[in-house]
Protein backbone atom coordinates (compact mmCIF):
# COMPACT_ATOMS: atom_id res chain seq x y z
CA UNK A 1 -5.95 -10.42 -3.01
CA UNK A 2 -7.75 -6.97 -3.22
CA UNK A 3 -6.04 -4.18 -5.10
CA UNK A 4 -6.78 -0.53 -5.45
CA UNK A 5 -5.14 2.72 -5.89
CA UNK A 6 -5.44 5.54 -3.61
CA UNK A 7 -4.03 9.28 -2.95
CA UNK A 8 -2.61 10.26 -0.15
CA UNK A 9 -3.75 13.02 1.72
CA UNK A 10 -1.56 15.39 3.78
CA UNK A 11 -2.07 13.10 7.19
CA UNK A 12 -1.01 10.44 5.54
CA UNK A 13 -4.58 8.46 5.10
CA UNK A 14 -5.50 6.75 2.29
CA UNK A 15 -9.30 6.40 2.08
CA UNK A 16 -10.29 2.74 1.65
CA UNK A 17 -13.62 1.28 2.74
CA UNK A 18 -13.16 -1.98 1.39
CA UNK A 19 -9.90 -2.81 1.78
CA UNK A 20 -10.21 -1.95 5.39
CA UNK A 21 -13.63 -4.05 6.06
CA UNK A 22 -11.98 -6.71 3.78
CA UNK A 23 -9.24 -7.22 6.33
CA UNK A 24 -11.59 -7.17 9.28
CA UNK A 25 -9.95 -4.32 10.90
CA UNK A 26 -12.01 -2.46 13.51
CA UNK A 27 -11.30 1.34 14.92
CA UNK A 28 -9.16 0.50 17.76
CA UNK A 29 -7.52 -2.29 16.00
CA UNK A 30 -3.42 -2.12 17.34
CA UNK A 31 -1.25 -2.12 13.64
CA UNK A 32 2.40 -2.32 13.51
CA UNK A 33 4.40 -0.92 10.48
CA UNK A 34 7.18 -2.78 8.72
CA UNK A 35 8.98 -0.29 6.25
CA UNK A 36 10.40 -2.92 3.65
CA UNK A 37 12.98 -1.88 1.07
CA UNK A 38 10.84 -0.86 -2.01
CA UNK A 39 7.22 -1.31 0.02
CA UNK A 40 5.12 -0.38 3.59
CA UNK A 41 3.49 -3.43 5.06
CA UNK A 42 0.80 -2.46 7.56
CA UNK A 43 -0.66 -5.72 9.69
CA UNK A 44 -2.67 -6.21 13.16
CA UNK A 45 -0.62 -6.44 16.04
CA UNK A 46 -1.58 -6.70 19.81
CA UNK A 47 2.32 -4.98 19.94
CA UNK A 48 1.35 -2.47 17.33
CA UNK A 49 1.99 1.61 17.88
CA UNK A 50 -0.71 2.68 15.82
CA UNK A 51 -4.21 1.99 15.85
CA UNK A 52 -7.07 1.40 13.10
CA UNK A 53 -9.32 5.53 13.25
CA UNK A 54 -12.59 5.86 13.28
CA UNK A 55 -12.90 6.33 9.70
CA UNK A 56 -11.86 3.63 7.62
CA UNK A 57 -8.92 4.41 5.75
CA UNK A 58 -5.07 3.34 5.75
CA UNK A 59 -2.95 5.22 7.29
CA UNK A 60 0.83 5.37 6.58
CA UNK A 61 2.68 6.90 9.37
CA UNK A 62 4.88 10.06 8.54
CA UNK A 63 7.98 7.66 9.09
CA UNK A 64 7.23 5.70 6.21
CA UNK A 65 6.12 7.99 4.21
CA UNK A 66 9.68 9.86 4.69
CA UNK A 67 11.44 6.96 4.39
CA UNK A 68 9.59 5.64 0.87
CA UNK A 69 9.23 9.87 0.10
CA UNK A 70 5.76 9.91 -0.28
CA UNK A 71 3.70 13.13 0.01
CA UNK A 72 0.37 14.68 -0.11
CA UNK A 73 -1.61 13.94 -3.39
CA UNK A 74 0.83 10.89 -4.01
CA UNK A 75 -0.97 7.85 -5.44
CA UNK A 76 0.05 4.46 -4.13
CA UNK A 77 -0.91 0.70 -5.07
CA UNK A 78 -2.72 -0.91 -2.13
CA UNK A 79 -1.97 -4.33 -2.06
CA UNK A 80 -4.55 -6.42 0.38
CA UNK A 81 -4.23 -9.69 1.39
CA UNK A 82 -7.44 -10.68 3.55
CA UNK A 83 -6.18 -14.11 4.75
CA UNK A 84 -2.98 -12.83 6.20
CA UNK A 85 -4.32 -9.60 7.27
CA UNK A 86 -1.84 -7.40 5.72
CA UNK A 87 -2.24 -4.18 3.25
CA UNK A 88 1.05 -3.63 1.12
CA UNK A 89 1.76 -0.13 0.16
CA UNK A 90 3.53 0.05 -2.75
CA UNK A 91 5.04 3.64 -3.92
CA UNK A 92 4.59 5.41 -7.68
CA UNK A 93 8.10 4.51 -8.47
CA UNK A 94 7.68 1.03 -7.27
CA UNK A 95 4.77 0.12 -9.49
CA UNK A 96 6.49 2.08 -12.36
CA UNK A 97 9.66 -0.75 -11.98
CA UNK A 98 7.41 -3.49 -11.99
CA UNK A 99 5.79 -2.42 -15.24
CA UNK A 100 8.66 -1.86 -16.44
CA UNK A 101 9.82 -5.43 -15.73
CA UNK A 102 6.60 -7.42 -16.68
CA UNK A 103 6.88 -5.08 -20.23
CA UNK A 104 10.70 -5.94 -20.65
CA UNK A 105 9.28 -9.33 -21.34
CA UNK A 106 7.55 -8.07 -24.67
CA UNK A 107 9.39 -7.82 -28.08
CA UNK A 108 9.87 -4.13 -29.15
CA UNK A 109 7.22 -2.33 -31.29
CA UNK A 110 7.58 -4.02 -34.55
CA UNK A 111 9.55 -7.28 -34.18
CA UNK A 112 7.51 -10.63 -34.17
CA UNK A 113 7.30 -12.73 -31.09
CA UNK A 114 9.23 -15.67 -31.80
């Protein structure tokens, strides 16, 4: 898996060299969009409506970004995974509850683990 966190600009692109290489996409590449309940999974797809630009970046299409209310200047969690070919876009709010989950798991300020 390759992680990294990146803004969103107001087209929707999230600059990302590596991640992009890392999954082997090339400009032209067909991508198809799968809006998931609390994430955006982006994969290659001979079926795919969007396509890989020129310049290597990630680029969340405007219904997504509606749908998971993302906007310009946003940061999101990019969520690679090479061997599958799929990026995972995961929103502020949806890194904030799974913090807030893995921490829930750690005894309050002051009390000894037991």
């Amino acid at each position: 898996m390759l992680y990294d966190v990146g803004r969103v600009d107001a087209s929707g692109r999230v600059a990302n060299r590596d991640i992009v290489h890392a999954l082997g996409w090339q400009p032209g590449d067909k991508l198809a969009v799968v809006a998931a309940l609390s994430a955006i999974v982006i994969l290659r797809s001979p079926d795919g409506l969007f396509s890989v630009p020129r310049k290597p970046c990630i680029v969340i299409p405007a219904a997504a970004r509606l749908q998971h209310g993302i906007g310009p200047g946003d940061h999101v969690l990019l969520a690679a995974a090479p061997d599958y070919g799929i990026v995972v876009v995961h929103t502020r709010q949806a890194m904030n509850d799974m913090l807030a989950r893995y921490h829930s798991a750690f005894p309050p300020p002051g009390q000894a683990h037991e």
